[in-house]
Protein backbone atom coordinates (compact mmCIF):
# COMPACT_ATOMS: atom_id res chain seq x y z
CA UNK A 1 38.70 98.77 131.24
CA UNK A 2 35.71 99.02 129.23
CA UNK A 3 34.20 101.84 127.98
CA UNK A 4 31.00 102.51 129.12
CA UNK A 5 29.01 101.85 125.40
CA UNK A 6 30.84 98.74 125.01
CA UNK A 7 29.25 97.57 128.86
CA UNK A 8 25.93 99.05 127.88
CA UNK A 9 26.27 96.46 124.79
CA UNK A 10 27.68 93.64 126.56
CA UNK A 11 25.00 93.79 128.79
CA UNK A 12 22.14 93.75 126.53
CA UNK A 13 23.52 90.49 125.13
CA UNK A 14 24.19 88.96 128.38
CA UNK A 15 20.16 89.76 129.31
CA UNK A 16 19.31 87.75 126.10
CA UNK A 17 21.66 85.16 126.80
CA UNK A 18 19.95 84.53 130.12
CA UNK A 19 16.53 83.99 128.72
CA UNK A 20 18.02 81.40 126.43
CA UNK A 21 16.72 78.00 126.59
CA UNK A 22 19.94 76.55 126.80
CA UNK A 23 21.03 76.42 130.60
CA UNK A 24 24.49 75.81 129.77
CA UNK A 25 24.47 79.25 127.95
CA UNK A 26 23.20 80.87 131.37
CA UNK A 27 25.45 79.86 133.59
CA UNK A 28 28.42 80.79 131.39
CA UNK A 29 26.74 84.18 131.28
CA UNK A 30 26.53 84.71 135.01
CA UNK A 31 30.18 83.39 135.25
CA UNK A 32 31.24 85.85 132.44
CA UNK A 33 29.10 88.63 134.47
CA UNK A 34 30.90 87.90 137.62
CA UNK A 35 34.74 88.37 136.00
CA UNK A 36 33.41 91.43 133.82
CA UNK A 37 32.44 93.14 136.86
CA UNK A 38 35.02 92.18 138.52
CA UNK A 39 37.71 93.48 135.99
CA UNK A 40 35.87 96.46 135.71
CA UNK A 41 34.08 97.31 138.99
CA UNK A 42 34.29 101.35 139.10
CA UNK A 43 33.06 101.40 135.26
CA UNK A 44 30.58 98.89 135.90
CA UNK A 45 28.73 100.63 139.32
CA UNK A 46 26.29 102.58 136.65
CA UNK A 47 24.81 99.30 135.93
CA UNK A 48 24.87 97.42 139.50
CA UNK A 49 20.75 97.01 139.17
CA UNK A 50 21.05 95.73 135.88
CA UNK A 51 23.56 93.09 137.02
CA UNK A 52 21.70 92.88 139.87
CA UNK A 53 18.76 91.74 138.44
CA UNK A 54 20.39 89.55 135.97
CA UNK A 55 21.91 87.79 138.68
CA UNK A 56 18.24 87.35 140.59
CA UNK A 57 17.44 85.97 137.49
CA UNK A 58 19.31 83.37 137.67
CA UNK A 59 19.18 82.75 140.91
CA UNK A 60 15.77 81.03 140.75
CA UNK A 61 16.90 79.41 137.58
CA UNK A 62 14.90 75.80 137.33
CA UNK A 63 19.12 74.48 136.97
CA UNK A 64 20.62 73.94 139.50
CA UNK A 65 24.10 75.02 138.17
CA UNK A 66 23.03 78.36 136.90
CA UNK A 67 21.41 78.81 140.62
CA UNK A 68 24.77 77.48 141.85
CA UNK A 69 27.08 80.40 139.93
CA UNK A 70 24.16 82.91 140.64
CA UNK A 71 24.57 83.10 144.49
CA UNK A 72 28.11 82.91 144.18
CA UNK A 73 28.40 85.93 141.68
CA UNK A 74 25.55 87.66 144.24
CA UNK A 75 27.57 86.73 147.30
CA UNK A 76 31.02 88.19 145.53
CA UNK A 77 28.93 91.46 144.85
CA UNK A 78 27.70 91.77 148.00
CA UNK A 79 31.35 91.06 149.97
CA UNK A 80 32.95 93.67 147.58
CA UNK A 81 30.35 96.10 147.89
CA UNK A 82 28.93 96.36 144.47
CA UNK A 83 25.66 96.10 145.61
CA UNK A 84 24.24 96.90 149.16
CA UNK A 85 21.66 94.02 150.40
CA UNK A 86 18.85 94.91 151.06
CA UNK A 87 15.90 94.10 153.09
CA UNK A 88 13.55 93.32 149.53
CA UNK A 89 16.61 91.04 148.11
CA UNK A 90 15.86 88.74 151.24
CA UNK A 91 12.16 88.49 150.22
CA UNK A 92 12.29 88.75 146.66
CA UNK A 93 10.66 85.50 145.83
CA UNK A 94 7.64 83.73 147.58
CA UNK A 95 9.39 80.64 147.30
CA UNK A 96 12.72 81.63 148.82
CA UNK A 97 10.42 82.95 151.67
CA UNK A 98 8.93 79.87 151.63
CA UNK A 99 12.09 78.06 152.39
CA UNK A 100 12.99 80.80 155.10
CA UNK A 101 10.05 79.59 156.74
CA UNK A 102 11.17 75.86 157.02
């Protein structure tokens, strides 16, 4: 398990890996996200909003494979009950409303 000032660390550099420029650099950060909280759930549940918005993130990436490992990393959270869904995750974006619409 990992100690909770090595998370806080990791997840400072996984916030500035998903601003990077380089889309192939995001998506293996949201994959590495999903097996760190995984393989450390109970250490990790001080941090769920921080993943959780890292994960939101990415989940209106403008790649599609960083979208692609976002909402499967949000769905895994939600099924395992890292995160509780709520009713502002379903309209968190006017464009995902948008789509709701259609």
């Amino acid at each position: 398990y990992l100690h909770r000032p090595l998370l806080e660390a990791m997840i400072d550099q996984l916030e500035h890996v998903c601003a990077s420029p380089k889309w192939h650099a995001r998506r293996a950060a949201i994959e590495f996200v999903q097996n760190m909280v995984f393989c450390n759930l109970f250490n990790a549940r001080p941090y769920a909003q921080r993943f959780k918005h890292l994960v939101f993130k990415c989940l209106f990436d403008e790649q599609f494979e960083v979208r692609t490992v976002a909402s499967v990393t949000l769905s895994g959270f939600y099924q395992c009950g890292f995160i509780d869904i709520t009713k502002d995750d379903l309209v968190c974006s006017p464009r995902f409303t948008l789509s709701l619409r259609s």
